[in-house]
C-alpha atoms as a PDB file:
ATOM      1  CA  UNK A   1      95.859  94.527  99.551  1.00  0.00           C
ATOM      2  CA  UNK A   2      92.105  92.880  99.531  1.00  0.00           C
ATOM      3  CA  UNK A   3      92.946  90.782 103.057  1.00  0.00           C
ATOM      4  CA  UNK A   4      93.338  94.351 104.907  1.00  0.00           C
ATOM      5  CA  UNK A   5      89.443  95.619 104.528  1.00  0.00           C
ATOM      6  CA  UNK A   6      86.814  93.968 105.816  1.00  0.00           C
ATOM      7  CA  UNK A   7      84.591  95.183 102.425  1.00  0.00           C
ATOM      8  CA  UNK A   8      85.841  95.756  99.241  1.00  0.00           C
ATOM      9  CA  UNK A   9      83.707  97.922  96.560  1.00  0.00           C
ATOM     10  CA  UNK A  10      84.359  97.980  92.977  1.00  0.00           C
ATOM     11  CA  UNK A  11      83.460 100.686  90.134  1.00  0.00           C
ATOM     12  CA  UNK A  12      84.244 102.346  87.259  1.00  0.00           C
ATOM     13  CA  UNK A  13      82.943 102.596  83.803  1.00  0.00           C
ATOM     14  CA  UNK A  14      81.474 100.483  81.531  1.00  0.00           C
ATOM     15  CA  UNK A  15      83.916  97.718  80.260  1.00  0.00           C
ATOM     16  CA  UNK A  16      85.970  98.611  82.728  1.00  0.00           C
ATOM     17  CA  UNK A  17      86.251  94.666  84.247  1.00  0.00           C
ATOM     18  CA  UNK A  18      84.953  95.405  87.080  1.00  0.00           C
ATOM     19  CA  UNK A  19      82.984  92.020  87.547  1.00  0.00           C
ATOM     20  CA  UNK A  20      85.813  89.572  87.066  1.00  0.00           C
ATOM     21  CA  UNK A  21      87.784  91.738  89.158  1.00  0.00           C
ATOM     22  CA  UNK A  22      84.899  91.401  91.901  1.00  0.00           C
ATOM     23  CA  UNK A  23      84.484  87.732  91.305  1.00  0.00           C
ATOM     24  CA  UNK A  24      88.119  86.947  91.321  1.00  0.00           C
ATOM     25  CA  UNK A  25      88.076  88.900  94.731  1.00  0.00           C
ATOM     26  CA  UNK A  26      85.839  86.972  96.355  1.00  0.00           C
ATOM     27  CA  UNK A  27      87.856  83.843  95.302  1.00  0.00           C
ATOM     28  CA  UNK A  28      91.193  84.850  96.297  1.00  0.00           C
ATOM     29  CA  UNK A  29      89.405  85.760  99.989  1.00  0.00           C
ATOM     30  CA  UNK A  30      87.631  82.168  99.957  1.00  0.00           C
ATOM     31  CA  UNK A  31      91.327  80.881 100.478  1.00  0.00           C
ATOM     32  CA  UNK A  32      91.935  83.295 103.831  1.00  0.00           C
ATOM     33  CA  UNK A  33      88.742  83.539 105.410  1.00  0.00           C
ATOM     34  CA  UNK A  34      85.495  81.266 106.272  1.00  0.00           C
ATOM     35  CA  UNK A  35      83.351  83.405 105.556  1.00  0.00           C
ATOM     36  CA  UNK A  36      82.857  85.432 102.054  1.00  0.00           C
ATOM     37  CA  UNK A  37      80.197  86.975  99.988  1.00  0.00           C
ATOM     38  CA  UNK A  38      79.768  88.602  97.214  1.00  0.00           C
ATOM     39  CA  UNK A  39      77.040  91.189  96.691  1.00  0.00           C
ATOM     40  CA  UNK A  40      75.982  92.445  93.181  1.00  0.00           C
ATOM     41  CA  UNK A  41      74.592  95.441  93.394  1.00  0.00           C
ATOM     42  CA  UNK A  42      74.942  95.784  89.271  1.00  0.00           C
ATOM     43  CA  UNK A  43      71.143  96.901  88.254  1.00  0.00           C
ATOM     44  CA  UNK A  44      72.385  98.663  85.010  1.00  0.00           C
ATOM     45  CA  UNK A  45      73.613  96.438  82.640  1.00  0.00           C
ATOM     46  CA  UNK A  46      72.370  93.030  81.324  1.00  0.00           C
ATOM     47  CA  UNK A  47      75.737  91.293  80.508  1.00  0.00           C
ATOM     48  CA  UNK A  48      78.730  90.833  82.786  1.00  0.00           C
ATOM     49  CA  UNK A  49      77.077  90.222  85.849  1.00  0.00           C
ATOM     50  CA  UNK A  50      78.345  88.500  89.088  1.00  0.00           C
ATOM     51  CA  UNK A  51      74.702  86.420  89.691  1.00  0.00           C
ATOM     52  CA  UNK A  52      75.360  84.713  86.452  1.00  0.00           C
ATOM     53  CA  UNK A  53      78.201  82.797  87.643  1.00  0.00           C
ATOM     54  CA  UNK A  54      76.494  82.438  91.149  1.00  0.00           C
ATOM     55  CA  UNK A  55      76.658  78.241  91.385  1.00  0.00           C
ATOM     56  CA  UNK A  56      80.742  78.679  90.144  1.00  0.00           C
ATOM     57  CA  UNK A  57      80.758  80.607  93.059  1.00  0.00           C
ATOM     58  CA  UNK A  58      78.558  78.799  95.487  1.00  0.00           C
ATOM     59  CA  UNK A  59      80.500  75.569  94.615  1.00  0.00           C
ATOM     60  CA  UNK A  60      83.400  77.650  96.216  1.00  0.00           C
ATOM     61  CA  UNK A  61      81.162  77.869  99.705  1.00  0.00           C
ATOM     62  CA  UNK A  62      80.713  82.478  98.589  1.00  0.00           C
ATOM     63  CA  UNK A  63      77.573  83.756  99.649  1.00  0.00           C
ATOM     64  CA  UNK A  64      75.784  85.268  96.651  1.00  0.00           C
ATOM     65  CA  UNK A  65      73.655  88.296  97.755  1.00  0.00           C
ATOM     66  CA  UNK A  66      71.281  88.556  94.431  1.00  0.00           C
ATOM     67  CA  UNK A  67      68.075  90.076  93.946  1.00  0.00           C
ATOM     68  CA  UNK A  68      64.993  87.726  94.571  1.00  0.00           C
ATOM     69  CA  UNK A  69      65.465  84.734  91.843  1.00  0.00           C
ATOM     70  CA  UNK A  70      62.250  86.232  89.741  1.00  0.00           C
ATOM     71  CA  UNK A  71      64.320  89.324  88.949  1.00  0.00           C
ATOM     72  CA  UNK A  72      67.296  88.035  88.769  1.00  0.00           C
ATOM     73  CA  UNK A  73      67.562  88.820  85.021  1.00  0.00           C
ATOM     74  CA  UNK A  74      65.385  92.022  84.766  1.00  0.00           C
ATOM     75  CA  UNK A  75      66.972  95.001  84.568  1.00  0.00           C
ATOM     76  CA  UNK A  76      65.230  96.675  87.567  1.00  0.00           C
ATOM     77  CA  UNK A  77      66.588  98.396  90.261  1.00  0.00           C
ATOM     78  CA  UNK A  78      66.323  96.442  92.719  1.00  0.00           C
ATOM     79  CA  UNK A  79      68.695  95.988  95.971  1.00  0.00           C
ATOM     80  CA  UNK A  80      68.764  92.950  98.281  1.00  0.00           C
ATOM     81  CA  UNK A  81      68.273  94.286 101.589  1.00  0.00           C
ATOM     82  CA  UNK A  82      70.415  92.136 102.720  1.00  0.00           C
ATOM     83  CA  UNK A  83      73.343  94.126 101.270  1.00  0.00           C
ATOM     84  CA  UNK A  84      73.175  96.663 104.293  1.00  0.00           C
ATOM     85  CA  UNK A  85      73.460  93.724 106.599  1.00  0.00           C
ATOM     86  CA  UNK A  86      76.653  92.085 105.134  1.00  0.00           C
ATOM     87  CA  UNK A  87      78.094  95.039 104.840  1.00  0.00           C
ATOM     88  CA  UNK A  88      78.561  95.865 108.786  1.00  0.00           C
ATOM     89  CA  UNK A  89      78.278  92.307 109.436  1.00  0.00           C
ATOM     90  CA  UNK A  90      82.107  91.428 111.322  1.00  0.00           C
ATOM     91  CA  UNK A  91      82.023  87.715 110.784  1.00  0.00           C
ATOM     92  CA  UNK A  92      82.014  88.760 106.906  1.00  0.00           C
ATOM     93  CA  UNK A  93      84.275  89.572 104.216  1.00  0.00           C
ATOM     94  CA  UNK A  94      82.119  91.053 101.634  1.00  0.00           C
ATOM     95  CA  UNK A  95      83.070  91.968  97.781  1.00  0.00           C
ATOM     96  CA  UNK A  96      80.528  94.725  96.342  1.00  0.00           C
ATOM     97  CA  UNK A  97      80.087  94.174  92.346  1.00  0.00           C
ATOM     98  CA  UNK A  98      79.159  97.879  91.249  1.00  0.00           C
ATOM     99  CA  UNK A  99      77.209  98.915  88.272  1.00  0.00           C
ATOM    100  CA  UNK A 100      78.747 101.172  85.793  1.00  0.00           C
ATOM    101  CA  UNK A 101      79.210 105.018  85.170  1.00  0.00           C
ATOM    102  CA  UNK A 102      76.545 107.327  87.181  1.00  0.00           C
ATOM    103  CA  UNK A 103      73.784 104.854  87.271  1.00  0.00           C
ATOM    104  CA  UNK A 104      75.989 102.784  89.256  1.00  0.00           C
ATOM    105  CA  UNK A 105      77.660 104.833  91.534  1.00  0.00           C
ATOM    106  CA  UNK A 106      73.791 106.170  92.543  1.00  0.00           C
ATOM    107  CA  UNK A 107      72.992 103.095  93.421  1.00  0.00           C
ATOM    108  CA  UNK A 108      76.193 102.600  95.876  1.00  0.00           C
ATOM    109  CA  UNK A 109      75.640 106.113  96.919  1.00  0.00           C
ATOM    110  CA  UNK A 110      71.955 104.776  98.421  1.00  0.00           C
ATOM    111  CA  UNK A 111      73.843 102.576 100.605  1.00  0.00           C
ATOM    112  CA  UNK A 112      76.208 105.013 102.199  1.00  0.00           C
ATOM    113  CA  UNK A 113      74.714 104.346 105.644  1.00  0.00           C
ATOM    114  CA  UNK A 114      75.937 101.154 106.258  1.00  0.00           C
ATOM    115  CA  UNK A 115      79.101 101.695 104.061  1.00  0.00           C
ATOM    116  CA  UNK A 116      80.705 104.870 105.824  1.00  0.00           C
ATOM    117  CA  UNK A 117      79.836 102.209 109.390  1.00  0.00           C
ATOM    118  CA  UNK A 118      82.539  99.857 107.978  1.00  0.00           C
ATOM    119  CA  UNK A 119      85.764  99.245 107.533  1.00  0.00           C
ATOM    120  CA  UNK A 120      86.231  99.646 103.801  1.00  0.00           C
ATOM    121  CA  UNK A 121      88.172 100.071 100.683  1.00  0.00           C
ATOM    122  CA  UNK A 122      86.722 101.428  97.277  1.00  0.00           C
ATOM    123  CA  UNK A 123      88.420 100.508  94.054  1.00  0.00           C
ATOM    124  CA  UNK A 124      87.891 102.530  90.738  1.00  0.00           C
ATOM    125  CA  UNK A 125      88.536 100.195  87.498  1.00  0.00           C
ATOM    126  CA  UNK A 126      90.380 101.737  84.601  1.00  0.00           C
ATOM    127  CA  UNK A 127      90.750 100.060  81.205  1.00  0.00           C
ATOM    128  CA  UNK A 128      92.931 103.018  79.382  1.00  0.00           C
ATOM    129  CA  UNK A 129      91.654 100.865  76.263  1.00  0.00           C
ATOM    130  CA  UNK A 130      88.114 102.125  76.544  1.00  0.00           C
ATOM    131  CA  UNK A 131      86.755 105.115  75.478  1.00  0.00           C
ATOM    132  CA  UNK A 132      85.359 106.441  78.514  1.00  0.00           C
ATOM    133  CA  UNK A 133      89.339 106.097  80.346  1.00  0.00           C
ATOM    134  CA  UNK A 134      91.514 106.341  77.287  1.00  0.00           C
ATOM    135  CA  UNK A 135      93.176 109.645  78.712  1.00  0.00           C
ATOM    136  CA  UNK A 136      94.261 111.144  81.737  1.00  0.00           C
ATOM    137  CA  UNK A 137      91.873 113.693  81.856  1.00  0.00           C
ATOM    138  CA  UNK A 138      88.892 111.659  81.145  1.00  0.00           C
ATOM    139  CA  UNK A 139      89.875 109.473  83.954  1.00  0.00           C
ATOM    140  CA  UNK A 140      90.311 111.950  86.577  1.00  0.00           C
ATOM    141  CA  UNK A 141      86.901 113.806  85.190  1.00  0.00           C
ATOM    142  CA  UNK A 142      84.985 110.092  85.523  1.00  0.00           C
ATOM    143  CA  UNK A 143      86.645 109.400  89.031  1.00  0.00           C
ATOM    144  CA  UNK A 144      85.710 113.107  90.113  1.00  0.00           C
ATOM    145  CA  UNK A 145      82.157 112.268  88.835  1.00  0.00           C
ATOM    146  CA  UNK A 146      81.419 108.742  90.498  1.00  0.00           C
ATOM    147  CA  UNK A 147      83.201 109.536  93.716  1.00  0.00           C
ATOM    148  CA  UNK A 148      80.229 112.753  94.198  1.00  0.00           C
ATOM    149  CA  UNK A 149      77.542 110.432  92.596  1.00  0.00           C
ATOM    150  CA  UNK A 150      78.249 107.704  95.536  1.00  0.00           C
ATOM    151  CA  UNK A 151      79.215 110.064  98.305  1.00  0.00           C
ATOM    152  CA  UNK A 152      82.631 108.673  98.699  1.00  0.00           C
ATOM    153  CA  UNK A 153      86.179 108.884  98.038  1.00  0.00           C
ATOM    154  CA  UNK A 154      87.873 106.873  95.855  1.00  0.00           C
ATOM    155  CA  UNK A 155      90.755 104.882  97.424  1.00  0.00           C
ATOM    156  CA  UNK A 156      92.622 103.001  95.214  1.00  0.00           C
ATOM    157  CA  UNK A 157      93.216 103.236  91.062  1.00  0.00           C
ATOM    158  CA  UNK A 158      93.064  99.526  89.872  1.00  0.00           C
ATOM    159  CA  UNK A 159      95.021  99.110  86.310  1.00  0.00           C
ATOM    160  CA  UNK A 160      93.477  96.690  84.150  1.00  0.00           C
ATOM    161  CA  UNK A 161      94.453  97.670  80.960  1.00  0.00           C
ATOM    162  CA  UNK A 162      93.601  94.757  78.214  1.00  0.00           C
ATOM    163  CA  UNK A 163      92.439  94.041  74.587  1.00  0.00           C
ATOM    164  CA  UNK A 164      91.500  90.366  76.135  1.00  0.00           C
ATOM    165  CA  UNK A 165      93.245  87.944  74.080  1.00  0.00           C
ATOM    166  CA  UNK A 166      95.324  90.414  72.195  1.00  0.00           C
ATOM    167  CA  UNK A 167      96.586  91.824  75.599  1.00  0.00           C
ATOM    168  CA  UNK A 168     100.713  92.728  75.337  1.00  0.00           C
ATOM    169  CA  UNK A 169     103.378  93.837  77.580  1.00  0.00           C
ATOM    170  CA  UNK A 170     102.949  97.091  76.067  1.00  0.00           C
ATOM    171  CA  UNK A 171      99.414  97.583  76.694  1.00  0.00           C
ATOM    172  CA  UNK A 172      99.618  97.085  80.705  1.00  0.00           C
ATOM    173  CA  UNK A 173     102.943  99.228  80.803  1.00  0.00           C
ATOM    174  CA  UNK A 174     101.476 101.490  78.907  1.00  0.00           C
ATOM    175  CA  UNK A 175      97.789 101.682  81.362  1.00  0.00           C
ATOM    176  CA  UNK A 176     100.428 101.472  83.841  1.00  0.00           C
ATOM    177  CA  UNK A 177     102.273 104.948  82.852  1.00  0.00           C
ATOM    178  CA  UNK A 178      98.529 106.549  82.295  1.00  0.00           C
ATOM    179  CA  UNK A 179      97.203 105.626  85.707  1.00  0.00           C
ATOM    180  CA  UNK A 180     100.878 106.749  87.621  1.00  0.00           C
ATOM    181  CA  UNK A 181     100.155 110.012  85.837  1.00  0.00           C
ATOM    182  CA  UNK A 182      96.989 110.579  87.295  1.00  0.00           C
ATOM    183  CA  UNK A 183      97.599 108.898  90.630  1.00  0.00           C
ATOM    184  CA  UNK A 184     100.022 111.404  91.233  1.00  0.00           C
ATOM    185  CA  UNK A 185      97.735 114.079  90.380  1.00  0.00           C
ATOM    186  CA  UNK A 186      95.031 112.831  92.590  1.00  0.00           C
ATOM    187  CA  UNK A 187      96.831 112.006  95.389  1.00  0.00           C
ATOM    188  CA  UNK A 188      95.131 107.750  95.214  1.00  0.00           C
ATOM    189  CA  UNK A 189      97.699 104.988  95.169  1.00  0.00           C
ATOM    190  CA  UNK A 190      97.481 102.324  92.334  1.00  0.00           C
ATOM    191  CA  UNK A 191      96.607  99.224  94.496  1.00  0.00           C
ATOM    192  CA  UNK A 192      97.417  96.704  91.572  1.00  0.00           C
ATOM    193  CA  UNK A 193      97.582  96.046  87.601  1.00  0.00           C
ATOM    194  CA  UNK A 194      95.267  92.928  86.752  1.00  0.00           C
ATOM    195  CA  UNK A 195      97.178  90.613  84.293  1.00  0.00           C
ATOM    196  CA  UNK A 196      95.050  87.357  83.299  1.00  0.00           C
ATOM    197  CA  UNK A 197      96.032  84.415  84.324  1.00  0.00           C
ATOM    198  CA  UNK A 198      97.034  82.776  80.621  1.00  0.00           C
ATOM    199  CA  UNK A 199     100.133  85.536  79.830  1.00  0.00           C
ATOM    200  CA  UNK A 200     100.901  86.656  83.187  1.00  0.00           C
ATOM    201  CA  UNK A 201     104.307  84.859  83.031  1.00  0.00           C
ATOM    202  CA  UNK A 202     105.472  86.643  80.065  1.00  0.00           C
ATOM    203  CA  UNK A 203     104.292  90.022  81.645  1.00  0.00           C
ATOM    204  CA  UNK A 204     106.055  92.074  84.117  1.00  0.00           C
ATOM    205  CA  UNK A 205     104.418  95.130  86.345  1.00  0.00           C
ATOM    206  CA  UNK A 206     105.713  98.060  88.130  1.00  0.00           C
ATOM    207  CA  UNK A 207     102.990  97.443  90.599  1.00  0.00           C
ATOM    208  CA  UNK A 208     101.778  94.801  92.622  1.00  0.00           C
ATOM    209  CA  UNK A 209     100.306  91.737  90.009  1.00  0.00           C
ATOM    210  CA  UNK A 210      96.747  90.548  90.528  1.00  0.00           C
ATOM    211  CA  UNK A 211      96.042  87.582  88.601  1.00  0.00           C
ATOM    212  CA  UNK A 212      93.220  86.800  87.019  1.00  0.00           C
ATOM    213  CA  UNK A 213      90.726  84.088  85.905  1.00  0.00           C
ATOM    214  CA  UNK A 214      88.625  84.927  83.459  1.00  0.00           C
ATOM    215  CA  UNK A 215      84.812  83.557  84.306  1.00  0.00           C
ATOM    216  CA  UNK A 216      82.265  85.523  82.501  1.00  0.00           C
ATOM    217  CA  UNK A 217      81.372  84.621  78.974  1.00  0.00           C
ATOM    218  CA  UNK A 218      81.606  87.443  76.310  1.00  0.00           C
ATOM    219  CA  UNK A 219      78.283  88.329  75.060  1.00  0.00           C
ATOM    220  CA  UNK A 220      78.898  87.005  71.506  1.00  0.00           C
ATOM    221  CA  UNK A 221      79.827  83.031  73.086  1.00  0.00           C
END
């Protein structure tokens, strides 16, 4: 699914794993195509961001499109201009890294331009263990929301349904049966269900597996 578009742009809510998601992307690409980056446009929240893994990801030969290093920790909205240019750049495979809930989607909406110029594919992130995405109808009222707040249509439903460690077979079927629900109702395929990398032998999917490493740190580590 993530080798057919040329960029690949990730939101959603808070919690929603949207990061690792957007990091693991990147990876997986690294092993198709010379040339990756990874652009995090995240200027809303302090944890869980893409440019604090960015030598990890370096090491792996992924551009990292930050802000300038002396903001790379304040929460400022600021956007590499440099964004625009990898976006509609053809010898790149770019991964956007999208802030959460309104704030977020704002900021993706300001770079519309170069986005609706490319060949793209824009993922929204449901946990159905969060609060914000717990239900159908709070899922299709946040996807309804973001997609007007960034000017564009959402088109794919990514499952990632997980209590981290405590993560079960029942929990992903169970996201799984949520987000068929309301893919049906919206008319936007499910384009995979994320399992992490330590249980996904044990788990099975009714859609296309994406396996995950986990990279980022919880806050309380």
């Amino acid at each position: 699914m993530i080798e057919k578009y040329k960029n690949n742009i990730f939101i959603g809510m808070f919690g929603s794993g949207k990061t690792e998601i957007a990091i693991n992307t990147s990876l997986k690409l690294r092993e198709k195509f010379e040339n990756v980056a990874i652009a995090d446009i995240d200027t809303i929240s302090p944890y869980f961001r893409t440019r604090d893994v960015i030598s990890e990801l370096k090491e792996k030969n992924i551009k990292v499109v930050t802000p300038p290093e002396k903001y790379m920790h304040a929460d400022v909205p600021i956007i590499p201009p440099s964004v625009g240019g990898y976006i509609t750049n053809p010898d790149y495979r770019l991964v956007i890294d999208v802030g959460g809930n309104d704030d977020g989607a704002v900021v993706l909406g300001s770079l519309n331009n170069f986005v609706k110029k490319a060949d793209f594919a824009l993922y929204f992130v449901i946990n159905t263990n969060r609060p914000f995405t717990d239900t159908e109808e709070k899922i299709i009222k946040n996807i309804q929301n973001l997609s007007t707040k960034a000017r564009l249509s959402v088109d794919y439903l990514v499952c990632n349904s997980n209590i981290m460690e405590e993560t079960t077979q029942e929990i992903i079927t169970n996201g799984e049966n949520i987000l068929k629900n309301v893919s049906e109702k919206l008319g936007i395929p499910v384009a995979f269900t994320v399992v992490e990398e330590s249980i996904e032998k044990n788990i099975k999917t009714n859609y296309e597996k994406f396996i995950l490493k986990r990279y980022m740190l919880k806050a309380w580590d």
